[in-house]
N, C-alpha and C. Protein backbone atom coordinates (compact mmCIF):
# COMPACT_ATOMS: atom_id res chain seq x y z
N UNK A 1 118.15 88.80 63.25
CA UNK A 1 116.93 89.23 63.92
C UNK A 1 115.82 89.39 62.89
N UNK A 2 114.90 88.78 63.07
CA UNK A 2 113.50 89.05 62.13
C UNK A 2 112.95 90.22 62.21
N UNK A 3 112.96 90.95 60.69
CA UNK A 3 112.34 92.03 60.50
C UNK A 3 110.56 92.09 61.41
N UNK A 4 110.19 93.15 61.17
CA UNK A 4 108.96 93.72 62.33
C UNK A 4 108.05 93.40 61.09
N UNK A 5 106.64 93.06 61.14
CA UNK A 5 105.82 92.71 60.49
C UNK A 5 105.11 94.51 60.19
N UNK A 6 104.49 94.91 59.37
CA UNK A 6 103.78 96.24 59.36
C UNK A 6 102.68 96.46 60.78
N UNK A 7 102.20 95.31 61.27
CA UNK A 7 101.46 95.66 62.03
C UNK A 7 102.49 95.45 64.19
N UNK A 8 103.36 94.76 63.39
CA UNK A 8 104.27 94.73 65.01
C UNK A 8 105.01 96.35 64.93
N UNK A 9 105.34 97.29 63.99
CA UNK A 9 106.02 98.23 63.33
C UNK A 9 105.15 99.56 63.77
N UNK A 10 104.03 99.27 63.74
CA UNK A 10 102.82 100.24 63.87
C UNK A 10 102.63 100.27 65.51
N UNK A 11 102.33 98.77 65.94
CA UNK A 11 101.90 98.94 67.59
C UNK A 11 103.65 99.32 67.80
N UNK A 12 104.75 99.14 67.58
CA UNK A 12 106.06 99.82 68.45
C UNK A 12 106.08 101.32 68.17
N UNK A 13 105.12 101.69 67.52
CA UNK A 13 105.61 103.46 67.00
C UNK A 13 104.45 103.60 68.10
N UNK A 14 103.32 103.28 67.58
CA UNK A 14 102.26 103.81 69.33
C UNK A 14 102.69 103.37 70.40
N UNK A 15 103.25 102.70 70.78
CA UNK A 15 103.55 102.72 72.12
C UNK A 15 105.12 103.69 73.07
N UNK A 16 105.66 103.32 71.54
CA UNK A 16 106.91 104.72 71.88
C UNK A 16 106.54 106.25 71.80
N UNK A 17 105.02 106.77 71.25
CA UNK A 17 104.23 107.61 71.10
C UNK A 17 103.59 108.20 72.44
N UNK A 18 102.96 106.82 72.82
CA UNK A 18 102.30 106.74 74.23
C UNK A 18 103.59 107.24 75.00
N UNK A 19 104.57 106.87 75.33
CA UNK A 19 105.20 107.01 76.33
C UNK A 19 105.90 108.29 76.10
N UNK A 20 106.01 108.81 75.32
CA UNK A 20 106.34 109.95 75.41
C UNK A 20 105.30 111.12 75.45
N UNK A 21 104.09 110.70 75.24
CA UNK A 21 103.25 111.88 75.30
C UNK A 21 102.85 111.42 77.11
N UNK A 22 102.97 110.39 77.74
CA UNK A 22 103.02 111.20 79.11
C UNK A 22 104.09 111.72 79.81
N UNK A 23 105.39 111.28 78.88
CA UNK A 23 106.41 111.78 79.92
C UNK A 23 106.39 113.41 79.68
N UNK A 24 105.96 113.87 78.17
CA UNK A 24 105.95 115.22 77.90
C UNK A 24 104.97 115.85 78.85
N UNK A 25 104.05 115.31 78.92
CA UNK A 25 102.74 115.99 79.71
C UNK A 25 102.88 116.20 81.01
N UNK A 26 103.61 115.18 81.50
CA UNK A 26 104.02 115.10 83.21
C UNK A 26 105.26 116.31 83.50
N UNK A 27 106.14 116.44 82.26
CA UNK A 27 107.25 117.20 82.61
C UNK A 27 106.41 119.10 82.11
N UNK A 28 105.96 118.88 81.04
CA UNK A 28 105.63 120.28 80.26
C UNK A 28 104.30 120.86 80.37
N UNK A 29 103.37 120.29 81.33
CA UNK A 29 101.89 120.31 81.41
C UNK A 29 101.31 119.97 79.90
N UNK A 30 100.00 120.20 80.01
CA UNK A 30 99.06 119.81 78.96
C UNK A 30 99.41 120.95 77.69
N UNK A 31 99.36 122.18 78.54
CA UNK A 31 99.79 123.22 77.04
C UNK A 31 101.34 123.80 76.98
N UNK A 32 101.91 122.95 77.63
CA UNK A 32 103.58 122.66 76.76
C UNK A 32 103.72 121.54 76.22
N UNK A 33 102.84 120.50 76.19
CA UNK A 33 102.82 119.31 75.19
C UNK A 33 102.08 119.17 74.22
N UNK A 34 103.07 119.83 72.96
CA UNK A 34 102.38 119.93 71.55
C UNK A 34 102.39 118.79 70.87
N UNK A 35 101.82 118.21 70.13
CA UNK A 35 102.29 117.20 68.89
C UNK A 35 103.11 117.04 68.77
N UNK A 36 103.85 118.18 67.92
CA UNK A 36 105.23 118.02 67.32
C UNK A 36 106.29 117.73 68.56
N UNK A 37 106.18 118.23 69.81
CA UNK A 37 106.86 117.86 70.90
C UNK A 37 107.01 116.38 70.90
N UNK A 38 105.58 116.16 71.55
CA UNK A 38 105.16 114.62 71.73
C UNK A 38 106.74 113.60 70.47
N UNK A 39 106.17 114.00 69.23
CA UNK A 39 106.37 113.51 68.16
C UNK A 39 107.76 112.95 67.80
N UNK A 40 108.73 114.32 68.42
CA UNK A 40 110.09 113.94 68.35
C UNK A 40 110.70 113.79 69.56
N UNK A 41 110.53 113.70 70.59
CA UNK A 41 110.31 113.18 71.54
C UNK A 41 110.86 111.32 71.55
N UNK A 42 110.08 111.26 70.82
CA UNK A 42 109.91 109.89 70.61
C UNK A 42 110.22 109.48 69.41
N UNK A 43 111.40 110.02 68.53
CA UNK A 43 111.77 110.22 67.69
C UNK A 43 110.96 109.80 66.20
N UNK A 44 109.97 110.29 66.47
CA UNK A 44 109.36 110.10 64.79
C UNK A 44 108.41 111.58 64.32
N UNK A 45 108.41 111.44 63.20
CA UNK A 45 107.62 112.89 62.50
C UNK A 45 106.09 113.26 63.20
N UNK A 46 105.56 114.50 63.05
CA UNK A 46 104.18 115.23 62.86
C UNK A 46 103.07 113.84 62.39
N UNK A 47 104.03 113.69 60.66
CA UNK A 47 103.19 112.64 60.01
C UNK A 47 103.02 111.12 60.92
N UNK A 48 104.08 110.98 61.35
CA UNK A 48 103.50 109.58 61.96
C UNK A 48 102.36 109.51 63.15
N UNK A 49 102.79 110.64 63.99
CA UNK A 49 101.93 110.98 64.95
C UNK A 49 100.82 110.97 64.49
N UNK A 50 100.18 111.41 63.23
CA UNK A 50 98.84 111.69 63.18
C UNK A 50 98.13 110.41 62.06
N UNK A 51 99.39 109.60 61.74
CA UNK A 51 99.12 108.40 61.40
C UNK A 51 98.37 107.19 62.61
N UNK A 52 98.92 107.81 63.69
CA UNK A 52 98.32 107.11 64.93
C UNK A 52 96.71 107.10 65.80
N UNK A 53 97.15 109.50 65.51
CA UNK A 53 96.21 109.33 66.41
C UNK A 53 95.98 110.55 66.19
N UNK A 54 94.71 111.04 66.27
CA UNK A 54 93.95 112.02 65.39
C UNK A 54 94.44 113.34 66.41
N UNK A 55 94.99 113.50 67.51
CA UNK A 55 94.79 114.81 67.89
C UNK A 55 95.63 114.85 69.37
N UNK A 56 96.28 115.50 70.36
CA UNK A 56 97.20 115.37 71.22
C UNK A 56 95.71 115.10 72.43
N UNK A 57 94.54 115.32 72.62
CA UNK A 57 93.72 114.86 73.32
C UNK A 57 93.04 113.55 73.18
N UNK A 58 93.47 113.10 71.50
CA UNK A 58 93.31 111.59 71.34
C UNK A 58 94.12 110.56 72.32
N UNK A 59 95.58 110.96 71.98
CA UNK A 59 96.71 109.84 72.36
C UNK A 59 96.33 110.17 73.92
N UNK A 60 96.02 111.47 74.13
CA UNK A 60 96.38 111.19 76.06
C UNK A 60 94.83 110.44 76.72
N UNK A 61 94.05 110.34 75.98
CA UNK A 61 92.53 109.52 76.20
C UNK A 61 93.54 108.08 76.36
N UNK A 62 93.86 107.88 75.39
CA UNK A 62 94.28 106.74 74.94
C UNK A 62 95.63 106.07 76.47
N UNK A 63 96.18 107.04 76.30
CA UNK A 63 97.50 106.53 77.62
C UNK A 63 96.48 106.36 78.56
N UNK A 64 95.35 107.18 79.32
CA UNK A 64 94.55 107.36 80.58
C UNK A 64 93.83 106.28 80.32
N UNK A 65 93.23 105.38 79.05
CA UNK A 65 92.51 104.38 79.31
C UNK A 65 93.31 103.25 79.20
N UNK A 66 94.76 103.02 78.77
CA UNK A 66 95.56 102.41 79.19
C UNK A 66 95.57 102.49 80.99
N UNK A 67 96.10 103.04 81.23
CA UNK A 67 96.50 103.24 82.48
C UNK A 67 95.76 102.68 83.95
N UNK A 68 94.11 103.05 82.96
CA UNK A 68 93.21 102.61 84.02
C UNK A 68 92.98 101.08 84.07
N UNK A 69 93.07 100.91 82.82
CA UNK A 69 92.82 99.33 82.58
C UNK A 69 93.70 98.01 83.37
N UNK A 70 95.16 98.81 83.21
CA UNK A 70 96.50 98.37 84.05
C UNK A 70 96.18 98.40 85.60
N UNK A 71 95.68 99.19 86.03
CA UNK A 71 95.55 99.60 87.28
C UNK A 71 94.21 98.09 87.88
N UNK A 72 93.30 98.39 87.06
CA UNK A 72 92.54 97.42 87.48
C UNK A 72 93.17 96.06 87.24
N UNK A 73 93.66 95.61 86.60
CA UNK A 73 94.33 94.31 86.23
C UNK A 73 95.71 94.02 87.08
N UNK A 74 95.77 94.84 87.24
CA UNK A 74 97.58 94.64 88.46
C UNK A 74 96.89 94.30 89.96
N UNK A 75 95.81 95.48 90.02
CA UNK A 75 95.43 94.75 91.44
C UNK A 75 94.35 93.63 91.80
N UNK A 76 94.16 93.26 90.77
CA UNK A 76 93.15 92.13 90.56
C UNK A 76 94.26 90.65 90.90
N UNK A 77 95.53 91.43 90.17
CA UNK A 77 96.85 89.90 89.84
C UNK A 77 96.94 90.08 91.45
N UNK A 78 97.35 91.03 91.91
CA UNK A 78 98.09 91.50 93.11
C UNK A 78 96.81 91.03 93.94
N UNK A 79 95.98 91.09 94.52
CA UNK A 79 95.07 90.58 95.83
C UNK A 79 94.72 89.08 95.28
N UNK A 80 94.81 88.47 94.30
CA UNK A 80 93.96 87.46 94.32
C UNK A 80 94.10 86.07 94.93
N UNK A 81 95.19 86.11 95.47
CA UNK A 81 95.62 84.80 96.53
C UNK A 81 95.61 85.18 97.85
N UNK A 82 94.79 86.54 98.19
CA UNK A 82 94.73 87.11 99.34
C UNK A 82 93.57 86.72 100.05
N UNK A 83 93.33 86.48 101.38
CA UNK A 83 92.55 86.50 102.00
C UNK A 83 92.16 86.79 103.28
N UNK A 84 93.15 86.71 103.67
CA UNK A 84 93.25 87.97 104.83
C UNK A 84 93.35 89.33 104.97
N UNK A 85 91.98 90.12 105.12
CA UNK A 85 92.36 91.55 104.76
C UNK A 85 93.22 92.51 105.65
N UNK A 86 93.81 92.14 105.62
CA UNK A 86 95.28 92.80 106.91
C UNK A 86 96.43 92.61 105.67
N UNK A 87 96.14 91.31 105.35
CA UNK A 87 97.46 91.79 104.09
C UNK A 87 96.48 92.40 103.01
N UNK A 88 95.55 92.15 102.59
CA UNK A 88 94.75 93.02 101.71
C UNK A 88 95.53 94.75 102.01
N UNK A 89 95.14 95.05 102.66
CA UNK A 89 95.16 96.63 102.92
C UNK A 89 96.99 96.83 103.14
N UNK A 90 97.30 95.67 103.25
CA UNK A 90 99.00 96.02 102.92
C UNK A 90 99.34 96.01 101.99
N UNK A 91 98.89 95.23 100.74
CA UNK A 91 98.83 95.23 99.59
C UNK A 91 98.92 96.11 98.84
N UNK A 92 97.52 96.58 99.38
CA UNK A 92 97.10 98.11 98.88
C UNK A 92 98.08 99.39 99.05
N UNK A 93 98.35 99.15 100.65
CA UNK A 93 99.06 100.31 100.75
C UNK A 93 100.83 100.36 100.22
N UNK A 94 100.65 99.41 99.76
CA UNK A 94 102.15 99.27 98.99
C UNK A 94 101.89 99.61 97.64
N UNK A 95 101.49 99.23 97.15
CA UNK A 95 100.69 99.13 95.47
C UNK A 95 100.69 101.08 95.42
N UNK A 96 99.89 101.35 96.41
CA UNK A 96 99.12 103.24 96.03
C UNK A 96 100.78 103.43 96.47
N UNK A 97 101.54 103.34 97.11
CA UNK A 97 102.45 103.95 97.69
C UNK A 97 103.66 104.26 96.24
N UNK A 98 103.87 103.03 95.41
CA UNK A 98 104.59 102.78 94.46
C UNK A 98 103.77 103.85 92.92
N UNK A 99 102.64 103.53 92.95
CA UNK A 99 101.98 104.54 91.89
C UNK A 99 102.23 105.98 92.09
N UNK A 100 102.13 106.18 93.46
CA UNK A 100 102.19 107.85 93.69
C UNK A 100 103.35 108.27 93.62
N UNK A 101 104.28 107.40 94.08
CA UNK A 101 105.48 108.11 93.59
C UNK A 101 106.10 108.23 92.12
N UNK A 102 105.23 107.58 91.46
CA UNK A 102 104.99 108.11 89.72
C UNK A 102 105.25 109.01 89.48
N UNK A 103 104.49 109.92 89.83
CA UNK A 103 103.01 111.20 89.98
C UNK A 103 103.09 111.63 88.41
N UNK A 104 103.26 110.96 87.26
CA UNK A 104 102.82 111.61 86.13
C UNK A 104 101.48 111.29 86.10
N UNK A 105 101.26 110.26 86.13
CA UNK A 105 99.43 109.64 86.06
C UNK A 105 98.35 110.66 86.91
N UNK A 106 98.68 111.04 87.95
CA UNK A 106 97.78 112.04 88.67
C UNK A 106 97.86 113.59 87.90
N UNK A 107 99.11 113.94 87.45
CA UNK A 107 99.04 114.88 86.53
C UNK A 107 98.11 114.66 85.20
N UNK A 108 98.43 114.27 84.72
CA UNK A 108 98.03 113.88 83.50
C UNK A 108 96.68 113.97 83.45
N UNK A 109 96.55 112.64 84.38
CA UNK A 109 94.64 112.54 84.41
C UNK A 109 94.14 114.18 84.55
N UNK A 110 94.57 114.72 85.78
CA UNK A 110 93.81 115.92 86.23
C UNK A 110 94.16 117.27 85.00
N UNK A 111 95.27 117.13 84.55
CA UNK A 111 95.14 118.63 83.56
C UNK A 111 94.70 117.90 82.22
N UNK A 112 94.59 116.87 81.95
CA UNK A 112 93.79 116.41 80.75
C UNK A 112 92.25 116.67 81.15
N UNK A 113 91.49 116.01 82.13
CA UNK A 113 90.25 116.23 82.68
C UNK A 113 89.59 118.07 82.86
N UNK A 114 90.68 118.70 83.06
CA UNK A 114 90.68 120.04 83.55
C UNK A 114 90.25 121.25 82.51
N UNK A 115 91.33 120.62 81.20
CA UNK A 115 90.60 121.19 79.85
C UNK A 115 90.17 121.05 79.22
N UNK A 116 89.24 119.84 79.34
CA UNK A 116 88.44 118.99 78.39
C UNK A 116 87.35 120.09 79.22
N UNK A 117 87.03 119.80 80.31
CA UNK A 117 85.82 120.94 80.95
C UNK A 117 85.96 121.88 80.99
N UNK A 118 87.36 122.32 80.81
CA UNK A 118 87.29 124.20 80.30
C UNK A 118 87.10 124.46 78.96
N UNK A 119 87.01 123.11 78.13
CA UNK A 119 87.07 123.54 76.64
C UNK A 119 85.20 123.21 76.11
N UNK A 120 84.98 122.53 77.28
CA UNK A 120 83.57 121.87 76.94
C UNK A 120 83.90 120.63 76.39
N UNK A 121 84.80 119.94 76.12
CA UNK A 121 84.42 118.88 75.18
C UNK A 121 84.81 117.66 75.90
N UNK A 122 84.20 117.86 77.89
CA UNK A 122 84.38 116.56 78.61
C UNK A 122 82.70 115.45 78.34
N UNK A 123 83.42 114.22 77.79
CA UNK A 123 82.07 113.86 77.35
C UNK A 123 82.14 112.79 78.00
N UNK A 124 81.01 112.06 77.51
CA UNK A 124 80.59 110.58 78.71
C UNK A 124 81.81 109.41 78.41
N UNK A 125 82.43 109.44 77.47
CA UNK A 125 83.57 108.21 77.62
C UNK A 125 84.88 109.26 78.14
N UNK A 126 84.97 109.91 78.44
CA UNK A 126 86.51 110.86 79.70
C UNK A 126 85.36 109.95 80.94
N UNK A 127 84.10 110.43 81.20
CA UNK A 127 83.92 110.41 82.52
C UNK A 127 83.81 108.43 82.72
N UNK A 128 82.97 107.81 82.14
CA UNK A 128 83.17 106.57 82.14
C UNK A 128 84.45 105.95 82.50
N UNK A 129 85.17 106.17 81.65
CA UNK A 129 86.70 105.90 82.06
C UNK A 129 86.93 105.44 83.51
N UNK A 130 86.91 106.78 83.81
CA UNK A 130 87.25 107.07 85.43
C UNK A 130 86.32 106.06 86.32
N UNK A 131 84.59 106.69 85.92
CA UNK A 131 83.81 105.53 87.12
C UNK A 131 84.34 104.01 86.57
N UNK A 132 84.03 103.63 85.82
CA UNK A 132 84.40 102.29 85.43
C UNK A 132 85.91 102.03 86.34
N UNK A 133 86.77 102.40 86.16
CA UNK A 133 88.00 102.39 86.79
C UNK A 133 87.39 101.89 88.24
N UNK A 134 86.93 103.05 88.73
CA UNK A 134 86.38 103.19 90.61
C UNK A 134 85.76 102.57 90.49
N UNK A 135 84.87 102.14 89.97
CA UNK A 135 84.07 100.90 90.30
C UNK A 135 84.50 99.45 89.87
N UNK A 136 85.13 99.51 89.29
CA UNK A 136 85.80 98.15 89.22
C UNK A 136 87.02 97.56 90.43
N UNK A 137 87.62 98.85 90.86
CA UNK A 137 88.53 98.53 91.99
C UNK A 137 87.34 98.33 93.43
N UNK A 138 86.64 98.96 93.57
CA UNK A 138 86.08 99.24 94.54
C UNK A 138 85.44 98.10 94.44
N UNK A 139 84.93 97.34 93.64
CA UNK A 139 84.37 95.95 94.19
C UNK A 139 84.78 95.11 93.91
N UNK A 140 86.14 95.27 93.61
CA UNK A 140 87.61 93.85 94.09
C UNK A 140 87.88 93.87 95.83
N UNK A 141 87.74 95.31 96.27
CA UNK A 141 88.05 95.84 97.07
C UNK A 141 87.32 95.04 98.17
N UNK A 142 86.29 95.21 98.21
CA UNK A 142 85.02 94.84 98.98
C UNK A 142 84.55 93.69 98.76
N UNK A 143 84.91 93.09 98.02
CA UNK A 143 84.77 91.39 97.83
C UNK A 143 85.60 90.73 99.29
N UNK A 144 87.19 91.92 98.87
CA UNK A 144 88.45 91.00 99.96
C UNK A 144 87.97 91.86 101.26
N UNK A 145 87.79 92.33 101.49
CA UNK A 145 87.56 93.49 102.89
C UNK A 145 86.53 93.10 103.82
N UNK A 146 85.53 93.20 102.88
CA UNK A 146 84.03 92.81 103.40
C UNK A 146 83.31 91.38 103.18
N UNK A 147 84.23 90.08 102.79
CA UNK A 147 83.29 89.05 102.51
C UNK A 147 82.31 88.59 103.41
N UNK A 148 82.38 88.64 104.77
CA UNK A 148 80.96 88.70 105.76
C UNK A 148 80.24 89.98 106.04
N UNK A 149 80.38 90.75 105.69
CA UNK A 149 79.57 91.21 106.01
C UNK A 149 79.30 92.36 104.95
N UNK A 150 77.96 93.75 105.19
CA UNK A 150 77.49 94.46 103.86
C UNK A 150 78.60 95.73 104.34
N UNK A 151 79.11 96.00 103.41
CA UNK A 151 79.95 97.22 103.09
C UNK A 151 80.13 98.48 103.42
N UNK A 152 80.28 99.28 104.23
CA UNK A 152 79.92 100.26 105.05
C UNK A 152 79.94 101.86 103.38
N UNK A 153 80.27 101.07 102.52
CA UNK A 153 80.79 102.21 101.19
C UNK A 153 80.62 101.71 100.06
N UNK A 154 79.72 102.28 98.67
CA UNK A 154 79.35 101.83 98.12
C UNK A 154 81.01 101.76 97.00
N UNK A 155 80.84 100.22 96.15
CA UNK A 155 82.14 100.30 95.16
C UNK A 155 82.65 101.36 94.30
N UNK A 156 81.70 102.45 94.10
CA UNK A 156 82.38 103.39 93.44
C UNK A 156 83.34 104.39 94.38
N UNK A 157 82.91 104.56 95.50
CA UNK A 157 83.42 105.68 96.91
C UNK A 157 84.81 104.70 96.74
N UNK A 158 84.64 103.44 97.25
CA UNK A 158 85.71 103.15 97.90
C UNK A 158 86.91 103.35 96.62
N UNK A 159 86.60 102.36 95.63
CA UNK A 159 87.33 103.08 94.53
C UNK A 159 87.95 104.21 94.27
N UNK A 160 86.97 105.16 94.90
CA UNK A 160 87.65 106.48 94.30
C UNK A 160 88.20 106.99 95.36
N UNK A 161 87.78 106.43 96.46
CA UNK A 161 88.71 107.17 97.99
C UNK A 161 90.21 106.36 97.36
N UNK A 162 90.48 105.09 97.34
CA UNK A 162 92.18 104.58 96.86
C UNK A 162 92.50 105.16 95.71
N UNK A 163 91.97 105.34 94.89
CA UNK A 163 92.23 105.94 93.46
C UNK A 163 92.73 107.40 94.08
N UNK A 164 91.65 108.35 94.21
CA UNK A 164 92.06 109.36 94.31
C UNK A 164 93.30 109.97 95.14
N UNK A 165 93.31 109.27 96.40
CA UNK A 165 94.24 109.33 97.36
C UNK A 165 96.00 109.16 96.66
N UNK A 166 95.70 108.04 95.83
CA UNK A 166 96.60 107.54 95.21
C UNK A 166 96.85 108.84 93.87
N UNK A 167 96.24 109.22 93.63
CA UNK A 167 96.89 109.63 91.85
C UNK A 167 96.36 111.46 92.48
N UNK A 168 95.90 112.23 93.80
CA UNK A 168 95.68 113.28 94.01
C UNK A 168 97.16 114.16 93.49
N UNK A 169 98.15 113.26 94.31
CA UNK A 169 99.15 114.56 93.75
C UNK A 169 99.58 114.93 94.98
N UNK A 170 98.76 116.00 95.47
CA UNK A 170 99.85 117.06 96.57
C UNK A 170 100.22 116.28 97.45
N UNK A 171 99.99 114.83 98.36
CA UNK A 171 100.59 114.18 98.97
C UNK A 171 102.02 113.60 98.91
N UNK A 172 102.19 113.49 97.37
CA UNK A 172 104.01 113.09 97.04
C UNK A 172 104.58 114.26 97.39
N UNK A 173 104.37 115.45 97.29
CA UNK A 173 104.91 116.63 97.92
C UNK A 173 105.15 116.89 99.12
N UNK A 174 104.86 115.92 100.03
CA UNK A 174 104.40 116.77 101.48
C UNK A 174 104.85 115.36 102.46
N UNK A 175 105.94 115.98 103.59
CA UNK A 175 107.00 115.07 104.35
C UNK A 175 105.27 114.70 105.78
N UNK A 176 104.13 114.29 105.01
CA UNK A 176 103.51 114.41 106.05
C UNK A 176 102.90 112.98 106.47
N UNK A 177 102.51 112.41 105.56
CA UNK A 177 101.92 111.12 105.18
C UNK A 177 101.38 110.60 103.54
N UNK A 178 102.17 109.06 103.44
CA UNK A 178 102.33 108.65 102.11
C UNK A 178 100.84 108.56 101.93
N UNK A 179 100.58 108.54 100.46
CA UNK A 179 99.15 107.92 100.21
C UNK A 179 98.71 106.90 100.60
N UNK A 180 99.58 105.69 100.56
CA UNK A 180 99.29 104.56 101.42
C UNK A 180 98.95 104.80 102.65
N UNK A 181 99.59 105.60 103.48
CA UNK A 181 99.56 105.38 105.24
C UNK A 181 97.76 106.24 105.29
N UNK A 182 97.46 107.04 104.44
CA UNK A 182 95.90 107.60 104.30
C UNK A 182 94.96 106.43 104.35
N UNK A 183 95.02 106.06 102.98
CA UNK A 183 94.55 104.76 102.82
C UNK A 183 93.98 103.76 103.30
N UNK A 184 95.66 103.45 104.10
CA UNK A 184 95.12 102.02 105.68
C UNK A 184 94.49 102.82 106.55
N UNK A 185 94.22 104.39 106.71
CA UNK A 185 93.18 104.64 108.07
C UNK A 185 92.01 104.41 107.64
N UNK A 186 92.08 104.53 106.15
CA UNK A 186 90.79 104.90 105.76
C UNK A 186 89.74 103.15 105.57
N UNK A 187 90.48 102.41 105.03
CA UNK A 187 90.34 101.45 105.23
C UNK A 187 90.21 100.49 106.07
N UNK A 188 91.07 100.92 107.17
CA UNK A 188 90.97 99.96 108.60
C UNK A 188 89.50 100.49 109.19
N UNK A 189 89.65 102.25 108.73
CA UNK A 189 88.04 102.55 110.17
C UNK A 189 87.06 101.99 109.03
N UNK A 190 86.78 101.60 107.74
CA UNK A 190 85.56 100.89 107.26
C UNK A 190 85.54 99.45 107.92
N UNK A 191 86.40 98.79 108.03
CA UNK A 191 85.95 97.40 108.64
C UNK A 191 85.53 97.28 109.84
N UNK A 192 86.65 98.21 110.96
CA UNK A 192 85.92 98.52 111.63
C UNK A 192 83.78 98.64 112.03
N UNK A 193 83.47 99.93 111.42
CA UNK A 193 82.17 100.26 111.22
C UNK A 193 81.82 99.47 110.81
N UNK A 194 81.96 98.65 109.68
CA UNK A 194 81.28 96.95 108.98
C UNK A 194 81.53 95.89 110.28
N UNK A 195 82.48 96.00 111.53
CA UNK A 195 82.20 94.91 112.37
C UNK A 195 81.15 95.36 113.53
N UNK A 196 81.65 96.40 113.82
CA UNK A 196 80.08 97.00 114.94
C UNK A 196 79.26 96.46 114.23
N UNK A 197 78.75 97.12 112.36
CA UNK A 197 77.69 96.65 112.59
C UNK A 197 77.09 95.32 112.20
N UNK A 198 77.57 94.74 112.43
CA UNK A 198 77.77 92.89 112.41
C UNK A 198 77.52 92.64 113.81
N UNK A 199 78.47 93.06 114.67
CA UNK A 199 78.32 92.46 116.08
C UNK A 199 77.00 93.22 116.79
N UNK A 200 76.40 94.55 116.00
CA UNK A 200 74.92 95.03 117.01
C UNK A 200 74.26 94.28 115.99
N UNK A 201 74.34 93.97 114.97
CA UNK A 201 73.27 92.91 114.28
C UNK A 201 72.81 91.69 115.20
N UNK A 202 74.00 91.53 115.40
CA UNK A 202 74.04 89.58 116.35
C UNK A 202 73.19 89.54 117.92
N UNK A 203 73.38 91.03 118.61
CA UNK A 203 73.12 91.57 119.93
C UNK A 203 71.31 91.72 119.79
C-alpha cells in the first residue's frame, strides 16, 4: 500500500477531526465538547488539533460550512433530471426526511449559532453561511416548482421553510408528522396559490 503523501496525511487527520467534533457536539452539546475531547475522540493529540484548527468554534464553522455546501450539491445532483414537480416535492420529502433523522446537523447548527450570539462573536460569515445555503436551495427549488409561473415565496423563505423544517429538531421527537410530510403541505399549498394566480391572470 502506498504511503500517504504529507498533504493526503493532513486532509485524513481533518476530516477524522471533523467527524468527531460533530459526533461530540451532537452527543455532549457545545459545552461538553472540549478540544481535548474532540481530539481523542478521534484519536490524535491537543497538538494536532490545533495544528488544524485554531479553536473548537473554528472546526465546528468549518463542519457547518461543509455541511451546507453538501446539502446544496446533493440536492442540486438529486432534482436535476426532474421535471415534474410531484416527483420534485417527493424528492424533497425523502431527502428532508433522511437528514432529519440525522439530527446532529440541527443540533449543532443551533447550539453553535446560540453561543456565538450569547458570546457576541456571531458575525457576517456564521450568518452568510446560512442565507447563502437558503438561498441557494430556494432557487433550485423554484426553478423546478415554479417554471411557469412567478413564485408565490421569495428563494430565501422557501429555502429556509425546507431547511429549517428539516434541521429544526423537535419534529424527530414527536410520533406526529415527519419533516418531510410538513414540507409537501407546505409546498403543495405554494403551487397551488402560484396556479390561482396564473389561472385569475388568464380570466
Amino acid at each position: 500500500m502506498a504511503r500517504l503523501t504529507r498533504e493526503q496525511s493532513r486532509a485524513l487527520t481533518r476530516e477524522k477531526l471533523l467527524t468527531s467534533a460533530g459526533d461530540v457536539v451532537a452527543r455532549e452539546g457545545y459545552d461538553g465538547a472540549s478540544v481535548e475531547r474532540i481530539a481523542d475522540e478521534a484519536g490524535f493529540s491537543k497538538g494536532a488539533f490545533y495544528s488544524n484548527f485554531a479553536s473548537k468554534e473554528d472546526i465546528l464553522l468549518h463542519l457547518l460550512e461543509g455541511n451546507a455546501g453538501n446539502d446544496v450539491r446533493d440536492l442540486t445532483e438529486l432534482l436535476q433530471d426532474l421535471t415534474d414537480p410531484d416527483l420534485v416535492i417527493d424528492a424533497i420529502v425523502r431527502w428532508s426526511d433522511a437528514r432529519a433523522a440525522e439530527q446532529k446537523w440541527g443540533i449543532i447548527a443551533i447550539e453553535f449559532l446560540r453561543r456565538a450570539k450569547a458570546d457576541g462573536t456571531l458575525t457576517d460569515r456564521e450568518r452568510s453561511l446560512f442565507v447563502l445555503q437558503w438561498e441557494s436551495i430556494g432557487r433550485l427549488l423554484i426553478a423546478k416548482l415554479f417554471p411557469d409561473a412567478d413564485p408565490p415565496v421569495s428563494p430565501i423563505d422557501l429555502g429556509g421553510i425546507v431547511l429549517d423544517l428539516t434541521y429544526g429538531g423537535i419534529s424527530s421527537f414527536l410520533e406526529v408528522n415527519t419533516t418531510g410530510g410538513m414540507i409537501r403541505q407546505v409546498l403543495e399549498a405554494l403551487r397551488i396559490a402560484a396556479a390561482a394566480d396564473v389561472a385569475q391572470e388568464e380570466t
